[in-house]
C-alpha atoms as a PDB file:
ATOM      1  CA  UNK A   1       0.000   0.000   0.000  1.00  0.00           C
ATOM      2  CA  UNK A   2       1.642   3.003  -1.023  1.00  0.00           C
ATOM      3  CA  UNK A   3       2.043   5.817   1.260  1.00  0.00           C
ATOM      4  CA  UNK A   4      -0.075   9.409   0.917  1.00  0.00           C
ATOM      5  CA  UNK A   5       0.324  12.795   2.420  1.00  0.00           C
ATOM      6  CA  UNK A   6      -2.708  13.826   3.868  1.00  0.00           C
ATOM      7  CA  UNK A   7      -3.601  17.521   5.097  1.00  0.00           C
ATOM      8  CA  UNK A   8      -4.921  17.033   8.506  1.00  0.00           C
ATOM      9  CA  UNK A   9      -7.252  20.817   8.576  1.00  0.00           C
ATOM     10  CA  UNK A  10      -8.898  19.198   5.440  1.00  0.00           C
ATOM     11  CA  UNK A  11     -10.355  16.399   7.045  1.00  0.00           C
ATOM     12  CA  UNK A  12     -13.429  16.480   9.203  1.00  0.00           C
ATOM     13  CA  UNK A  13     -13.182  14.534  13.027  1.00  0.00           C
ATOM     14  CA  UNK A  14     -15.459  11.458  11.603  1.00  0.00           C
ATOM     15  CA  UNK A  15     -12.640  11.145   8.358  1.00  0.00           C
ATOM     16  CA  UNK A  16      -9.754  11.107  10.560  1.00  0.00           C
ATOM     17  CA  UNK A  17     -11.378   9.107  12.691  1.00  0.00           C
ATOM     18  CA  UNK A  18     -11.847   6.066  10.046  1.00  0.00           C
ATOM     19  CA  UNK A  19      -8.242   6.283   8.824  1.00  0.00           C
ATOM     20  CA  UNK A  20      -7.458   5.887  12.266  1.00  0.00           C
ATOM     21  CA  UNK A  21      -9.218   2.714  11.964  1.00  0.00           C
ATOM     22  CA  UNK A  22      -8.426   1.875   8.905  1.00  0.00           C
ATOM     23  CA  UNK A  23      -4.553   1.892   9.522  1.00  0.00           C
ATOM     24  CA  UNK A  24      -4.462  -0.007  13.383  1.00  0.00           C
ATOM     25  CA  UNK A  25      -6.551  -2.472  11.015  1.00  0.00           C
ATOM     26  CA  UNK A  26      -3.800  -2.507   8.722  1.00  0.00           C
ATOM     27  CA  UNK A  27      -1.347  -2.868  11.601  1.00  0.00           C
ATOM     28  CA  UNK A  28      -2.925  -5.536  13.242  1.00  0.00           C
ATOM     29  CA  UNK A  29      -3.133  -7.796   9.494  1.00  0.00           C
ATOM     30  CA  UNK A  30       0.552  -7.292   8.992  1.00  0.00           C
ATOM     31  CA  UNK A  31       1.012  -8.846  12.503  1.00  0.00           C
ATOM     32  CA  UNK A  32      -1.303 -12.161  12.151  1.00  0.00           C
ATOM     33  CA  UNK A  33       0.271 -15.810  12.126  1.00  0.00           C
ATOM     34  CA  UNK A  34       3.601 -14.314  13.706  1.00  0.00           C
ATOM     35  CA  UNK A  35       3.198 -14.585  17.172  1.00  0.00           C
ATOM     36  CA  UNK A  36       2.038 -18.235  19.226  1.00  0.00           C
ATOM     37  CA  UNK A  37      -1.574 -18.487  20.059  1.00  0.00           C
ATOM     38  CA  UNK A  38      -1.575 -18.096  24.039  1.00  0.00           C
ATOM     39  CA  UNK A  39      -4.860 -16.943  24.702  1.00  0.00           C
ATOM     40  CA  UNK A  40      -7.538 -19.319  24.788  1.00  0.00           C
ATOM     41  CA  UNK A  41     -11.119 -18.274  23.852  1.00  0.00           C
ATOM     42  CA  UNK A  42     -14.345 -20.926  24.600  1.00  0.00           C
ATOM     43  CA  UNK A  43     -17.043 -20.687  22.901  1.00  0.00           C
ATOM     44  CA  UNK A  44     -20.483 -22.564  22.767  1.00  0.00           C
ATOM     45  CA  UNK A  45     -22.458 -23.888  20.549  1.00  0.00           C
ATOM     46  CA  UNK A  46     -24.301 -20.946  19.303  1.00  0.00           C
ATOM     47  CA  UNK A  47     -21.426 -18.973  19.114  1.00  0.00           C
ATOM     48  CA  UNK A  48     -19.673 -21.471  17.425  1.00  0.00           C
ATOM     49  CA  UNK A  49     -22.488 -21.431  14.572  1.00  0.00           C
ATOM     50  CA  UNK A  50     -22.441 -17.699  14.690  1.00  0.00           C
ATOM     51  CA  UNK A  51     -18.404 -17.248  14.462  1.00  0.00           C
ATOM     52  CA  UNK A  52     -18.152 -19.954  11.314  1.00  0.00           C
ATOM     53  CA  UNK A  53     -20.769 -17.642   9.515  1.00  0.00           C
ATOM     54  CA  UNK A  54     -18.932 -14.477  10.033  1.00  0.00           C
ATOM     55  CA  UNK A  55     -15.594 -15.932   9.164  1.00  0.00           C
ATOM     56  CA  UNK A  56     -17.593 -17.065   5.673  1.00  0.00           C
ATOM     57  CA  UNK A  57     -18.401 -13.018   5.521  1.00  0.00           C
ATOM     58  CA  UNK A  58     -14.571 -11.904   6.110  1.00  0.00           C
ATOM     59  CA  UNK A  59     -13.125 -14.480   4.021  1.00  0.00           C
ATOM     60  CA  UNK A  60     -15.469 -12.601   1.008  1.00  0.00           C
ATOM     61  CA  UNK A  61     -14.245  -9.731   1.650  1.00  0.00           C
ATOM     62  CA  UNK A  62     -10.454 -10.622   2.110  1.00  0.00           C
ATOM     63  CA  UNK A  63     -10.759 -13.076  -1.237  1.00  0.00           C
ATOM     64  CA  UNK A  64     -10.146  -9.695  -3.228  1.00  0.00           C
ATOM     65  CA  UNK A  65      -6.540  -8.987  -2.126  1.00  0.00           C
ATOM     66  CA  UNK A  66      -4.538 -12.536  -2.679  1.00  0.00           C
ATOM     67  CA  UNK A  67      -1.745 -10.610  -1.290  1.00  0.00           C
ATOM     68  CA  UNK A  68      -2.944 -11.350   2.524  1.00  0.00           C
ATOM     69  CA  UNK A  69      -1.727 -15.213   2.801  1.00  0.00           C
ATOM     70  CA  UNK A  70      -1.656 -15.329   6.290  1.00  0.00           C
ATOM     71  CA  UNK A  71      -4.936 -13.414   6.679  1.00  0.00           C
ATOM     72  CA  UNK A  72      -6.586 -16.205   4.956  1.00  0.00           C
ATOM     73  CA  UNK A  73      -4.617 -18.961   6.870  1.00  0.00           C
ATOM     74  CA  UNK A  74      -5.733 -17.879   9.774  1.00  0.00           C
ATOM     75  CA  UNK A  75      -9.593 -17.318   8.807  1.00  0.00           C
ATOM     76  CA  UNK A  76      -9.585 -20.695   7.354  1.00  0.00           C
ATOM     77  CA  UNK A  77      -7.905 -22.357  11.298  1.00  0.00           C
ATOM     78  CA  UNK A  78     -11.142 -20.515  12.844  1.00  0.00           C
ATOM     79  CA  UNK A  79     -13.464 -21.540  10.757  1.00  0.00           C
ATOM     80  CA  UNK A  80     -12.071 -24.827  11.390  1.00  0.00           C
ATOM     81  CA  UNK A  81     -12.817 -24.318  15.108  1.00  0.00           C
ATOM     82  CA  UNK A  82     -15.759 -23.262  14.408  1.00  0.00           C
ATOM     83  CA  UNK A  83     -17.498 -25.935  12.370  1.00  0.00           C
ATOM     84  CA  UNK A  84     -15.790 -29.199  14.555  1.00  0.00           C
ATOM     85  CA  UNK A  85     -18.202 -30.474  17.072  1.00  0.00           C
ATOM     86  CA  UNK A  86     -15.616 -31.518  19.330  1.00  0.00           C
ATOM     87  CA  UNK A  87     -13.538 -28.792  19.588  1.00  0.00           C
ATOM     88  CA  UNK A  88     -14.932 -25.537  21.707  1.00  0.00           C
ATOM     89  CA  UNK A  89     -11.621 -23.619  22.538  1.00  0.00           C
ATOM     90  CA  UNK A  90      -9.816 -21.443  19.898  1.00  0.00           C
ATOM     91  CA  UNK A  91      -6.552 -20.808  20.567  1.00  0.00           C
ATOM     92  CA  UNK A  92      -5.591 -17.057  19.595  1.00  0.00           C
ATOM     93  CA  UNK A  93      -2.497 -14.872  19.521  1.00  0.00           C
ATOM     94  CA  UNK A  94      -2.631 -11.259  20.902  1.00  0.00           C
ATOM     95  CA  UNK A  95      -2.926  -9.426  17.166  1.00  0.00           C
ATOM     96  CA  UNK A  96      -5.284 -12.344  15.975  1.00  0.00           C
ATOM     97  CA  UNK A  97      -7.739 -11.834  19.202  1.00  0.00           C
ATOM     98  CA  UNK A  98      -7.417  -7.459  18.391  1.00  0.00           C
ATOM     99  CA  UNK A  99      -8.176  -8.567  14.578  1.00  0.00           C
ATOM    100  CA  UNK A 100     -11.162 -10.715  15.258  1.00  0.00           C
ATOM    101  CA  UNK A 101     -12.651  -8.078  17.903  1.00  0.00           C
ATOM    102  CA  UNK A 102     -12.091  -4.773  15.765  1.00  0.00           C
ATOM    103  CA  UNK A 103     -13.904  -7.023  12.798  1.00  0.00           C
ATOM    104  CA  UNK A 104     -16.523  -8.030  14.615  1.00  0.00           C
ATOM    105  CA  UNK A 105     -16.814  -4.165  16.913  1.00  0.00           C
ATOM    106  CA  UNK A 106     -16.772  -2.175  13.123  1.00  0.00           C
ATOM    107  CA  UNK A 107     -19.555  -4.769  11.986  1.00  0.00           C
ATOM    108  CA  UNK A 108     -21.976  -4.111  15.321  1.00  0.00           C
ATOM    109  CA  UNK A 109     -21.327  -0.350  14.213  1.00  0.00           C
ATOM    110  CA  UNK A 110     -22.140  -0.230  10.707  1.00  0.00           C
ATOM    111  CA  UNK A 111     -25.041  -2.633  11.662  1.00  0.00           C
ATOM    112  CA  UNK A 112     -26.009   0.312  14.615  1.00  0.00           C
ATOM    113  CA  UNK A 113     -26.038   3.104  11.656  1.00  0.00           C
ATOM    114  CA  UNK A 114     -28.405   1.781   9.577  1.00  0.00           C
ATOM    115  CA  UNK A 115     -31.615   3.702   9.218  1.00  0.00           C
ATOM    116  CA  UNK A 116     -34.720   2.082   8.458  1.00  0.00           C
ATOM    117  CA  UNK A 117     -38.046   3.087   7.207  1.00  0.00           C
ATOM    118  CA  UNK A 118     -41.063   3.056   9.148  1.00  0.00           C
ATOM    119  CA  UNK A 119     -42.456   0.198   6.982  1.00  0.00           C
ATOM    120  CA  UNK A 120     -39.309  -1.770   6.705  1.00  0.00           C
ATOM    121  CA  UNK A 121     -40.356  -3.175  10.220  1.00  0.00           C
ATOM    122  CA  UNK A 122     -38.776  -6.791   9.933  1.00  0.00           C
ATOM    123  CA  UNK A 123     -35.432  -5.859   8.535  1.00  0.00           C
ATOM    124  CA  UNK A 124     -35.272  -3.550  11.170  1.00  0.00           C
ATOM    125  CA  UNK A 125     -35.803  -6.019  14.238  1.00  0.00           C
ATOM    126  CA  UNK A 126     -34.089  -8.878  12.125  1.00  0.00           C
ATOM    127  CA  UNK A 127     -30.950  -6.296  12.800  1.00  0.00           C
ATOM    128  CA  UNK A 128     -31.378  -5.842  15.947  1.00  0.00           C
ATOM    129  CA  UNK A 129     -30.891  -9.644  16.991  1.00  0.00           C
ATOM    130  CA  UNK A 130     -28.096  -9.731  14.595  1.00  0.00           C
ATOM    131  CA  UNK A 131     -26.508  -6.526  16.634  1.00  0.00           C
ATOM    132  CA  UNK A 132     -27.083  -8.572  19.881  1.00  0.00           C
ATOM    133  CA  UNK A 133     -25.211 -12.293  17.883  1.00  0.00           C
ATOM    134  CA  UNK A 134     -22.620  -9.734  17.359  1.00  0.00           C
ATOM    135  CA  UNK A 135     -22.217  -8.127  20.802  1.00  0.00           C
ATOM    136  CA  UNK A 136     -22.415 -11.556  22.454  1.00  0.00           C
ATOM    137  CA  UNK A 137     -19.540 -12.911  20.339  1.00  0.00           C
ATOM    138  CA  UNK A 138     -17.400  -9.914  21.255  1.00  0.00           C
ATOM    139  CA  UNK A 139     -18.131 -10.276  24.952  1.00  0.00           C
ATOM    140  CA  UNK A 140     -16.747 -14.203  24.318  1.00  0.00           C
ATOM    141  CA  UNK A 141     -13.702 -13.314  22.463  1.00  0.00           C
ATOM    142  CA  UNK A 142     -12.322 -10.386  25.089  1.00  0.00           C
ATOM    143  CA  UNK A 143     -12.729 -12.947  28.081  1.00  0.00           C
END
């Protein structure tokens, strides 16, 4: 990713905000599959079912850049996890666990900034159970 100069008194608190994000995202993808998986997360059987689905999501959006090897190594050892019946601990290093929480935290708040119509009453609670999926899988992975 090539470097650019960027004029700080141009950009509005909610810009700088998301390149904030966007480049302790790109910090934390650099670091993935380098350091041993110490932390141990459990998870149940919901969340299991829940996790493998998001993973599916992420690996989607990660299939466009082949250049993140590790990235995908790593989403395909979750989903792993995820989908064996026998197995309810994921192992995790520090930078994976930060990855997997910032993914799932910026997907609880695009879900919370969606506006919905008066009539689009279904969509609108069928988010709303999604956004609560989402915040109990974060709860699970910063234990």
């Amino acid at each position: 990713m090539k470097a650019q100069k960027v004029n700080p008194n141009n950009m509005n608190p909610m810009q700088m905000n998301a390149m904030s994000s966007m480049m302790g995202m790109m910090n934390s993808i650099q670091k993935i599959g380098k350091g041993k998986r110490k932390y141990s997360v459990s998870l149940d059987k919901g969340t299991k079912k829940f996790l493998s689905k998001f993973i599916e999501e992420i690996k989607k959006q990660f299939s466009v850049n082949s250049g993140m090897q590790n990235v995908g190594q790593f989403l395909d050892y979750v989903k792993s996890i995820a989908d064996s019946k026998d197995r309810t601990e994921l192992k995790l290093s520090y930078e994976e666990q930060e990855f997997l929480t910032r993914m799932v935290a910026d997907a609880v708040k695009g879900m919370e900034t969606v506006q919905f119509k008066w009539y689009q009453l279904i969509k609108k609670s069928m988010t709303k159970v999604m956004i609560k999926q989402y915040r109990e899988l974060l709860i699970q992975l910063k234990k």
